[in-house]
Protein backbone atom coordinates (compact mmCIF):
# COMPACT_ATOMS: atom_id res chain seq x y z
CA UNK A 1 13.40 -53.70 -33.36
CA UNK A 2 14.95 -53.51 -36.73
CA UNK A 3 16.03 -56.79 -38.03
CA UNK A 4 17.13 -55.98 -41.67
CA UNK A 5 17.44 -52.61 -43.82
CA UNK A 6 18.16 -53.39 -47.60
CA UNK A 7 16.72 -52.51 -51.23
CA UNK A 8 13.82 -54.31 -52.26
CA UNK A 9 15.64 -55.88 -55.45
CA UNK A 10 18.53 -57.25 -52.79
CA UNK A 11 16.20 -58.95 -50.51
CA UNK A 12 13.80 -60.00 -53.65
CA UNK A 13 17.64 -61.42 -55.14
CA UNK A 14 18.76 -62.83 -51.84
CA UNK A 15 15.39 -65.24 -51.93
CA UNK A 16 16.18 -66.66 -55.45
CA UNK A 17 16.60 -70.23 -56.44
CA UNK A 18 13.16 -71.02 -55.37
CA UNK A 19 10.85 -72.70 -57.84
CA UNK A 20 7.38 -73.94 -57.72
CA UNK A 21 6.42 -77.20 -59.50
CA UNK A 22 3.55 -79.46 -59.58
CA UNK A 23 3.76 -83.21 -60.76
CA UNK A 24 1.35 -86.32 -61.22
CA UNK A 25 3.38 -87.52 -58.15
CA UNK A 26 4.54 -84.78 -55.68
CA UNK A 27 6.21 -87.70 -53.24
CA UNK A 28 7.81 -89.13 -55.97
CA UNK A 29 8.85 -85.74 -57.07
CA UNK A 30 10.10 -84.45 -53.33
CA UNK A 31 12.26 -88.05 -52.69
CA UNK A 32 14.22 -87.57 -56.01
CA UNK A 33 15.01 -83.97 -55.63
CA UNK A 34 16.26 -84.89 -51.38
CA UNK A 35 18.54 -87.69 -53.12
CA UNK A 36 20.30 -84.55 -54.99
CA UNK A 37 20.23 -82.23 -51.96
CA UNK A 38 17.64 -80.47 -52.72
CA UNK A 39 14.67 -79.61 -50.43
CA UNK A 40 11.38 -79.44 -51.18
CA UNK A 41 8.40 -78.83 -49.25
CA UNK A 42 4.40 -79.05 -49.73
CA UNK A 43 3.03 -75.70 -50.41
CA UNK A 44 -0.05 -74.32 -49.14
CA UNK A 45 -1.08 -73.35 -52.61
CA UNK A 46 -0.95 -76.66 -53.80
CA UNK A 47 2.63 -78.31 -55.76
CA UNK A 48 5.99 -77.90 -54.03
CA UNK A 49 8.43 -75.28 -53.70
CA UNK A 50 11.96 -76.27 -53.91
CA UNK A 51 14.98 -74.13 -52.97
CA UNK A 52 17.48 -75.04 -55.80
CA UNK A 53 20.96 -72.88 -54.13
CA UNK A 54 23.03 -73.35 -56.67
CA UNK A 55 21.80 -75.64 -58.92
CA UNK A 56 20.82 -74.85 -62.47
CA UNK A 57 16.90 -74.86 -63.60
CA UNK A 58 17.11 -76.41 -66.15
CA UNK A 59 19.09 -79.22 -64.90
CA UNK A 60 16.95 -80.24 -62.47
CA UNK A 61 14.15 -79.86 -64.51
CA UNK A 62 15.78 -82.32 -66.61
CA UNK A 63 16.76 -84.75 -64.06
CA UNK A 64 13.23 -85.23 -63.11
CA UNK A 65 11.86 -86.06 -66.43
CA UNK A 66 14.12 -88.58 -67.40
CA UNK A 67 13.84 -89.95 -63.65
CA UNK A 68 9.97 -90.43 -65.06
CA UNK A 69 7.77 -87.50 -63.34
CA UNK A 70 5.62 -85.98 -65.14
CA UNK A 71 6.20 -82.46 -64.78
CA UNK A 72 3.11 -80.22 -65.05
CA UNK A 73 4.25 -76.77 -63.39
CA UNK A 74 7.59 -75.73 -63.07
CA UNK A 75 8.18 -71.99 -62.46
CA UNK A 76 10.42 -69.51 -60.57
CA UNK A 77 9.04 -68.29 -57.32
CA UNK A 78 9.08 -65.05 -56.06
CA UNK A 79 9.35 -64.27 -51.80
CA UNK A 80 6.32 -62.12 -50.92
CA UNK A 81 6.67 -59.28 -48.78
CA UNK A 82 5.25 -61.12 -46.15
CA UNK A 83 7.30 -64.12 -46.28
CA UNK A 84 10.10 -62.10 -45.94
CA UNK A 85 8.91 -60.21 -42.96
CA UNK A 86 7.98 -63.14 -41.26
CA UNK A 87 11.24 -65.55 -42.02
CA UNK A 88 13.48 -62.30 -40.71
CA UNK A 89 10.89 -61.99 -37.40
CA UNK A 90 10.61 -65.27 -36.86
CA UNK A 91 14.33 -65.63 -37.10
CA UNK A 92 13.56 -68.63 -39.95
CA UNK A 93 15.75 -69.48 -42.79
CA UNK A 94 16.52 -67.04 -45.19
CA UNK A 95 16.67 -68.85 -48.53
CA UNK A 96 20.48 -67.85 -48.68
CA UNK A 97 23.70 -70.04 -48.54
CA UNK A 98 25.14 -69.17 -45.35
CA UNK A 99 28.65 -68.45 -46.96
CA UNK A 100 27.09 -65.50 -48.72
CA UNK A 101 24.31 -63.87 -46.16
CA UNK A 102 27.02 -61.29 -45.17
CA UNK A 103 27.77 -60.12 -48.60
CA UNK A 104 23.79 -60.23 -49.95
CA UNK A 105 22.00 -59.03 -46.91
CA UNK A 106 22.61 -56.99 -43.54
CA UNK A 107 20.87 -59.22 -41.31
CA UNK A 108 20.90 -58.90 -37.12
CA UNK A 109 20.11 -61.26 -34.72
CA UNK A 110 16.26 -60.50 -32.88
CA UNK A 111 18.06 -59.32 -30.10
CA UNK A 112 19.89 -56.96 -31.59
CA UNK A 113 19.55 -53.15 -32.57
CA UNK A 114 20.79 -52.30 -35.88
CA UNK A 115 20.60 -47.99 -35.10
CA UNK A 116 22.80 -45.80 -36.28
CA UNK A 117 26.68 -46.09 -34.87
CA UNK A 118 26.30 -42.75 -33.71
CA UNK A 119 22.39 -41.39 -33.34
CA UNK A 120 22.77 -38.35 -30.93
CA UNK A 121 25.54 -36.72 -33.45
CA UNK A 122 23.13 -37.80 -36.38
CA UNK A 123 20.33 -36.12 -34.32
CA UNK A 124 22.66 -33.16 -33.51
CA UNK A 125 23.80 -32.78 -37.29
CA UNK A 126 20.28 -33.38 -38.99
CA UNK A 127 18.68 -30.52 -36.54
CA UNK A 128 21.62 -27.96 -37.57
CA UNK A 129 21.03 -29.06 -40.56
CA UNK A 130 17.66 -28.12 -40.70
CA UNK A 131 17.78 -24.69 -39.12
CA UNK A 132 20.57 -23.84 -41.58
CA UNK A 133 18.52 -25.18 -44.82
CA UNK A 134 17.10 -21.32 -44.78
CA UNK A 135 19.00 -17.96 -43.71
CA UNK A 136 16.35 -17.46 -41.22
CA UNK A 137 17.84 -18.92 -38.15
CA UNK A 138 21.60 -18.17 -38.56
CA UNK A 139 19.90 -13.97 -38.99
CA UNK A 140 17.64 -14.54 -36.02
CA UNK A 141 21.14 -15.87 -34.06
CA UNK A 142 23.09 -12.55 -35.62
CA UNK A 143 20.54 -10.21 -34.98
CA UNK A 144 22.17 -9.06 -31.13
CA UNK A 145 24.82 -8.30 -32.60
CA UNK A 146 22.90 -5.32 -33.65
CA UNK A 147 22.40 -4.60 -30.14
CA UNK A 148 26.17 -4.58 -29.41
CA UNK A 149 27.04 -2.06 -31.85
CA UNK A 150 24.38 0.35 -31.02
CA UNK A 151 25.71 0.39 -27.33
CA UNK A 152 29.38 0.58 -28.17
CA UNK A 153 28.10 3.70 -30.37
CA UNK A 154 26.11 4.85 -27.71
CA UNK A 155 29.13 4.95 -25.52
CA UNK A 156 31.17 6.26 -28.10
CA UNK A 157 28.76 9.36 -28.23
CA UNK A 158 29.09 9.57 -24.32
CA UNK A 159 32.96 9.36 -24.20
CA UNK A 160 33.13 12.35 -26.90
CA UNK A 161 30.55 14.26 -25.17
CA UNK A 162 32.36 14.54 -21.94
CA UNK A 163 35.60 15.00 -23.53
CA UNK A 164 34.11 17.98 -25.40
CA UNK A 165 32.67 19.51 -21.99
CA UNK A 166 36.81 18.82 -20.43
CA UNK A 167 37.92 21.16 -23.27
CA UNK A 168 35.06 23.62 -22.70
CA UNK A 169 35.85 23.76 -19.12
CA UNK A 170 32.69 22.22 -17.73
CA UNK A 171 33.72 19.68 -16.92
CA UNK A 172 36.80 19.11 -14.87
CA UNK A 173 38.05 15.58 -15.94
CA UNK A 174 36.66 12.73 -17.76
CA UNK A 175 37.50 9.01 -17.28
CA UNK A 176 38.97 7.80 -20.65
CA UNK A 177 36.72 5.24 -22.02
CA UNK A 178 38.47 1.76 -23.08
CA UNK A 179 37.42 -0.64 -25.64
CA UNK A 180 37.03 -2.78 -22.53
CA UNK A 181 34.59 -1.02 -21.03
CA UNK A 182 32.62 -0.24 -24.33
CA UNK A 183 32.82 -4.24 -25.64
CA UNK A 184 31.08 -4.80 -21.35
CA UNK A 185 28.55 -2.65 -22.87
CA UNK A 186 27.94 -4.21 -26.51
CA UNK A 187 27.75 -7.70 -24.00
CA UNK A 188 24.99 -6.49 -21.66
CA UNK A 189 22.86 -5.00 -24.22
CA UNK A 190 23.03 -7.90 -26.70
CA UNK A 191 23.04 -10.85 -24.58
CA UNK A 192 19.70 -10.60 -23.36
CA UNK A 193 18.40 -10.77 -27.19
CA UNK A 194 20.49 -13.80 -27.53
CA UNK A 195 19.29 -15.49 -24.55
CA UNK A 196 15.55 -14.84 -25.58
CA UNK A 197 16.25 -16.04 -28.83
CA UNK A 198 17.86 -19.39 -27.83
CA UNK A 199 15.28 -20.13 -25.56
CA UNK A 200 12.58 -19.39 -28.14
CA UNK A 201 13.93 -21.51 -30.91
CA UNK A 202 14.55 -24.50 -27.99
CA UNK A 203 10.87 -24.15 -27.59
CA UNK A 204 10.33 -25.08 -31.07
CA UNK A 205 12.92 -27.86 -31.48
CA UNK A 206 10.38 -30.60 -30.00
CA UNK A 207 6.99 -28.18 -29.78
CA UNK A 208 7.27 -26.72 -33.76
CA UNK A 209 8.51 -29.87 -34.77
CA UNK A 210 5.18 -31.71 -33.61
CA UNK A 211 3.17 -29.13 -34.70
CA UNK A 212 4.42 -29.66 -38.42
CA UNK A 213 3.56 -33.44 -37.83
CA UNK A 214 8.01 -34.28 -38.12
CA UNK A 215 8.59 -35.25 -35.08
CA UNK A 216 6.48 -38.53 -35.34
CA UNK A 217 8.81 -39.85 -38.48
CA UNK A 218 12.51 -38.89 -36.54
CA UNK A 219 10.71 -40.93 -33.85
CA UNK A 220 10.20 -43.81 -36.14
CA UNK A 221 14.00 -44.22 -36.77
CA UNK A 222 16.30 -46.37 -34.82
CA UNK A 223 17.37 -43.84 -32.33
CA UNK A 224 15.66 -43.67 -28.34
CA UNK A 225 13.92 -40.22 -26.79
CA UNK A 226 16.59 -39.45 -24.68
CA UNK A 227 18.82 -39.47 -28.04
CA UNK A 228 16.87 -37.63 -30.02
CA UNK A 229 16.55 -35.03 -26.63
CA UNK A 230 20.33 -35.06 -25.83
CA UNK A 231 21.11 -34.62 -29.87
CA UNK A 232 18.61 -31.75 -29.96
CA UNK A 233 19.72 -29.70 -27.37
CA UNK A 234 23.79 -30.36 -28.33
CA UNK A 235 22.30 -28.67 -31.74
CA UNK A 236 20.94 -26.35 -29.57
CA UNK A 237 24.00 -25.34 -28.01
CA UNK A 238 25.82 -25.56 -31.10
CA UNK A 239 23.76 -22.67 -32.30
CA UNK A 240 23.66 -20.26 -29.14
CA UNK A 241 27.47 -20.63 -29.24
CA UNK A 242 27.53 -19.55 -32.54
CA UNK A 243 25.11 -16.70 -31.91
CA UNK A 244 27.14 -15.32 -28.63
CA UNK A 245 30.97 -15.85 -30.77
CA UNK A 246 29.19 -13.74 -33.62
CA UNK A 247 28.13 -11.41 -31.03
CA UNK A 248 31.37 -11.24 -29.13
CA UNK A 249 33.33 -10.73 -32.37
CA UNK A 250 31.12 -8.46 -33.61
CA UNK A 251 31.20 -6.36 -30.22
CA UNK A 252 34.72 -6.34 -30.22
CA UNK A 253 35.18 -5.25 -33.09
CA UNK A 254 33.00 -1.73 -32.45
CA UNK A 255 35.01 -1.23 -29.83
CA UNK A 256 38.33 -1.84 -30.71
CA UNK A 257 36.91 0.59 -34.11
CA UNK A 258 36.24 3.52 -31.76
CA UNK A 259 38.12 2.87 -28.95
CA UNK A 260 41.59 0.63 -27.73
CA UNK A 261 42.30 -2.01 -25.38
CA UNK A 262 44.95 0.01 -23.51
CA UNK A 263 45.39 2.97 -20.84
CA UNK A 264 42.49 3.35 -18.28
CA UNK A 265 43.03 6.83 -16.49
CA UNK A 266 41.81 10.48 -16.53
CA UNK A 267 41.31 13.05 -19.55
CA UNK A 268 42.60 16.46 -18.26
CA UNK A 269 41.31 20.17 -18.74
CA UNK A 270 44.46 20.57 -20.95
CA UNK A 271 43.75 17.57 -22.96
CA UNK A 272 46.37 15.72 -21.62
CA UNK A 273 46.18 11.84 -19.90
CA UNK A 274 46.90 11.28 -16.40
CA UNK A 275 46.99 6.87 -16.19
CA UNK A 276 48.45 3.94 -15.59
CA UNK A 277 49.74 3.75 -18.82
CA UNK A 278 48.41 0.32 -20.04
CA UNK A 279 49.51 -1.42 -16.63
CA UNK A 280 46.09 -2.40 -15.45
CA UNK A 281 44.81 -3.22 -19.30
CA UNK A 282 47.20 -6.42 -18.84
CA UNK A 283 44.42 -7.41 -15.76
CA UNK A 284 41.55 -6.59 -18.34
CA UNK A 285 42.39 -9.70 -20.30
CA UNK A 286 41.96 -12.41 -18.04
CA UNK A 287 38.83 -10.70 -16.66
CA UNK A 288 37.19 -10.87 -20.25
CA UNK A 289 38.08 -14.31 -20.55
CA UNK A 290 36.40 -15.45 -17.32
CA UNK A 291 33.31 -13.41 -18.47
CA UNK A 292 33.01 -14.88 -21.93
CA UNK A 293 33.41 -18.52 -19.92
CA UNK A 294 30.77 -17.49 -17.57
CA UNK A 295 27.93 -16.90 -19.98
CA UNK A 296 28.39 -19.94 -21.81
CA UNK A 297 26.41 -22.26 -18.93
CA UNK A 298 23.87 -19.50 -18.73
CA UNK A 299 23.08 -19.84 -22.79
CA UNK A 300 22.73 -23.46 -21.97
CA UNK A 301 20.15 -23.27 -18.91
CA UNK A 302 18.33 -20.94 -21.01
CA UNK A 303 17.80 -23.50 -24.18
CA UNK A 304 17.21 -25.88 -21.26
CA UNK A 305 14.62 -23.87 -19.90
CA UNK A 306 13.32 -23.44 -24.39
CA UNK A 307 13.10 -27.35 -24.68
CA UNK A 308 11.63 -27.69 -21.26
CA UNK A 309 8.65 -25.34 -22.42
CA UNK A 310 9.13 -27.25 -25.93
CA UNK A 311 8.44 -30.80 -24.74
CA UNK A 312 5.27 -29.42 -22.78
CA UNK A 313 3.33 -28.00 -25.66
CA UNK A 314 2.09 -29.61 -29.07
CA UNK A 315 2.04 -26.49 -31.14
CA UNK A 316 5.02 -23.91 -32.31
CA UNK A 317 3.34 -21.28 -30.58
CA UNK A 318 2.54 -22.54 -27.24
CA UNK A 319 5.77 -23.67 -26.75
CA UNK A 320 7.12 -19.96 -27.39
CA UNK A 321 4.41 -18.62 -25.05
CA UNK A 322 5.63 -21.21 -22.19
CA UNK A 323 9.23 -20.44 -22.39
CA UNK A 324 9.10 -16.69 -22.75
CA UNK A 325 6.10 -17.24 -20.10
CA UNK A 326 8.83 -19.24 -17.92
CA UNK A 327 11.36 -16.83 -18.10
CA UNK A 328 9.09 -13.70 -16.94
CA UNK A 329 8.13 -15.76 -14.08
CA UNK A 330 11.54 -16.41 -12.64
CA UNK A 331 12.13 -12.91 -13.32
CA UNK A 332 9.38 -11.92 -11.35
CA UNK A 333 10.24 -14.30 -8.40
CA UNK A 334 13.99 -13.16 -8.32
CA UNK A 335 12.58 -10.13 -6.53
CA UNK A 336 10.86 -11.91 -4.29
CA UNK A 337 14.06 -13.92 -3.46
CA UNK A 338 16.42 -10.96 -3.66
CA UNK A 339 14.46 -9.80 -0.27
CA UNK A 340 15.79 -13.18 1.29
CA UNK A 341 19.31 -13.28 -0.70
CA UNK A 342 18.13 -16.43 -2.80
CA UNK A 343 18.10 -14.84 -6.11
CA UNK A 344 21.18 -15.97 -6.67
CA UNK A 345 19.80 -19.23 -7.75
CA UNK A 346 17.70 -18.31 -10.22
CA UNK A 347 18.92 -18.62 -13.91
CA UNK A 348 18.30 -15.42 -14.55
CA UNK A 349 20.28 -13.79 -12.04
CA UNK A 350 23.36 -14.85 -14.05
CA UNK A 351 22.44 -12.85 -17.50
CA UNK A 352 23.02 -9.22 -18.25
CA UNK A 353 19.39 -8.08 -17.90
CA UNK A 354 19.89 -4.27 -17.42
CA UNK A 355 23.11 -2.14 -16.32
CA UNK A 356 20.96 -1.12 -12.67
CA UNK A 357 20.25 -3.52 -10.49
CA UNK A 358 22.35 -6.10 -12.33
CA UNK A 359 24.60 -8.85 -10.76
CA UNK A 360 25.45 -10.83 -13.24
CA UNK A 361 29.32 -11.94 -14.28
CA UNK A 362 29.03 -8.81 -17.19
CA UNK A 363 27.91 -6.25 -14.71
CA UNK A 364 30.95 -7.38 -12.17
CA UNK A 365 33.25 -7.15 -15.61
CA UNK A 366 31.60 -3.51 -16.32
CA UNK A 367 32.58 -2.41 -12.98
CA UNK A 368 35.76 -3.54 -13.34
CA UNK A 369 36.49 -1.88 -16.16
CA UNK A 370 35.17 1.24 -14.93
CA UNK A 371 35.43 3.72 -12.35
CA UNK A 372 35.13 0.87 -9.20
CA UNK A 373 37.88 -0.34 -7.96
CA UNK A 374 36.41 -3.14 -5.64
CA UNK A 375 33.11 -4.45 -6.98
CA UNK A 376 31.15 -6.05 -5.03
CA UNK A 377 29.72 -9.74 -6.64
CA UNK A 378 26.72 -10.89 -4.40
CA UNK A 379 26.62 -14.00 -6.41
CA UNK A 380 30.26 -14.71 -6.25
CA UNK A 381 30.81 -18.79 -6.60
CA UNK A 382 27.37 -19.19 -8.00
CA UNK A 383 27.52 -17.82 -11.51
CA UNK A 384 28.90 -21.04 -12.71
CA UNK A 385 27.41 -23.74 -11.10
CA UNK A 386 23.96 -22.78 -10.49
CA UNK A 387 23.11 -21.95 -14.81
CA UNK A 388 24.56 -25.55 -14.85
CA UNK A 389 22.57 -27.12 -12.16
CA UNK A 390 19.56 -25.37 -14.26
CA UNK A 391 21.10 -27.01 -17.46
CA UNK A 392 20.94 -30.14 -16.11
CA UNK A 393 17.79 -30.04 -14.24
CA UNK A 394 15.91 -28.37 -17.53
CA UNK A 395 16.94 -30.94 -19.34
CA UNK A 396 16.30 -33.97 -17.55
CA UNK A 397 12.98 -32.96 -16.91
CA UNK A 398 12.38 -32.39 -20.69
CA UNK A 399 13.79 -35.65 -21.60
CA UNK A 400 11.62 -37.67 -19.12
CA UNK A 401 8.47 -35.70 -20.54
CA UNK A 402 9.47 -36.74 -23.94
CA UNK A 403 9.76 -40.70 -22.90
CA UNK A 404 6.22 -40.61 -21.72
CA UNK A 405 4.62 -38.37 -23.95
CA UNK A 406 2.85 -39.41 -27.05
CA UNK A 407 3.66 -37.83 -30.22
CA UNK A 408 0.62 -37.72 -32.77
């Protein structure tokens, strides 16, 4: 329980006025110094120790050699660490005129916790702070984006392929590729990366932290576990949104580059465009949006599922193996559910892992955008509330683990 935080000189200052003396009569001595209002006591050293307040030194001095004691010792005394510890503890006296405690000295009562105002923000901001110290992280958070513009070129190459084989008479028509349907793609090839990513650097956010022997000293300050837990993953969360808008923007802006957000319809043999003329683009809109909201509670389950693995290892790399470990598992048993139509409450069954076989909210956009004009969504009412449900449960777990752990 912290009782007092303050520099040494202002606690050392807010314990002056007391003086040690020693006389041929201490009695004497300790009656004429209560008739002026000041107290002294018998100290264990031997002499007295008088707290003067406001009184002058010298003055008193004075006042008790002309009153007739003889004074042999008469010397300022400085509080020891100890004493101060122990008056503050023991919820004693503190040596200071009440009047001016609140200007010397921020002092608490025993029952009360003097933490920070605000200690899951101060968590949150001193783990962002830390990842951002180096270029490292924010690069490992940018590095899908890669991913996204390699697919939007990819279908870039695709969409001038086929029109090339329209001209050549080959092929009879082509469908017109959209910067829709080429940003679906820069989404479901990069947001797997990112998802991998945020889970691995959850894993070290408790795991890596221990491992470089931190974790102990944020401990020590006055903030609980489940503080420290709920600040760490906000930072966490912070930083995979960051990672999926750079990803988004960056995705977008291949495909608006090399293709528009306009006219879906049909390239001709004669080169011409048979469409709707930019009626069903207008639907595309709200579609994206709706996607983009749909992936943000799976990059949350996912650095659940990181500081779950996190707050069951000791060392940096364990806590990687666990929660890449983790997520290949559930992988594995979504095919064993799909047989039984339970995959759909799997985390993973909500993220872009591969265009076949995938039924996640950016496969149903992809199909949208493309050539089918009814897709199907197995998991339709799920992709929302189960990633949360996995959010939640990830990180309660991890936070409990955390309470009763010991950190060395």
């Amino acid at each position: 329980r912290m009782l007092v935080e303050e520099e040494t000189s202002t606690l050392l200052a807010a314990e002056a006025g007391r003086y040690a003396l020693a006389t041929a009569d201490d009695a004497a001595a300790a009656r004429l110094l209560a008739a002026s209002g000041i107290v002294a006591k018998p100290h264990p050293a031997g002499g007295l120790e008088a707290s003067l307040g406001e009184r002058r030194p010298g003055d008193v001095a004075r006042d008790l050699v002309t009153s007739g004691v003889e004074l042999r010792t008469w010397a300022p005394r400085q509080a020891s660490l100890e004493e101060i510890y122990l008056r503050f503890a023991q919820g004693g006296e503190t040596g200071i005129e009440r009047g001016k405690i609140q200007d010397e000295i921020r002092l608490g009562s025993p029952s009360e916790r003097l933490a920070p105002s605000v200690p899951v923000i101060r968590t949150m901001a001193y783990e962002l702070r830390r990842w951002t110290s180096s270029a490292a992280v924010p690069a490992l958070l940018a590095f899908p984006a890669l991913f996204a513009i390699g697919a939007v070129w990819s279908r870039h190459g695709d969409a001038m392929r086929d029109a090339g084989e329209v001209r050549e008479g080959t092929l009879a028509t082509a469908t017109r590729v959209t910067a829709f349907q080429a940003l679906g793609d820069g989404l479901a090839a990069s947001v797997p990366i990112l998802l991998l990513i945020v889970a691995g650097l959850a894993s070290q956010s408790l795991a890596g932290e221990e491992s470089r022997g931190t974790l102990r000293n944020v401990l020590l300050r006055p903030v609980t576990r489940l503080g420290l837990a709920t600040g760490k993953f906000m930072a966490l969360f912070v930083a995979a949104l960051a990672g999926f808008v750079v990803v988004t923007v960056v995705a977008a802006a291949a495909s608006a580059y090399w293709f528009d957000f306009k006219d879906f319809g049909e390239i001709l043999p004669n080169g011409q465009f048979w469409g709707d003329e930019g009626g069903r683009a207008e639907l595309m809109w709200p579609a994206l949006r709706s996607t983009l909201a749909m992936l943000l509670p799976v990059l949350a389950s996912f650095a659940g599922i990181g500081l779950l693995a996190g707050s069951l290892a000791r060392s940096g790399a364990t806590g990687l193996s666990l929660a890449l470990g983790g997520i290949a598992s559930i992988l594995a048993l979504s095919v064993v559910a799909s047989a039984f139509h339970l995959d759909g409450w799997l985390a993973t069954a909500h993220a872009p892992w591969s265009r076949l076989g995938d039924d996640s909210v950016v496969r149903l956009y992809a199909d949208t955008t493309g050539v089918v004009s009814n897709p199907r969504d197995p998991h339709a009412g799920l992709h929302f509330v189960v990633p949360l449900a996995w959010t939640v449960l990830t990180f309660a777990l991890a936070a409990m683990i955390l309470r009763k752990r010991s950190i060395r």
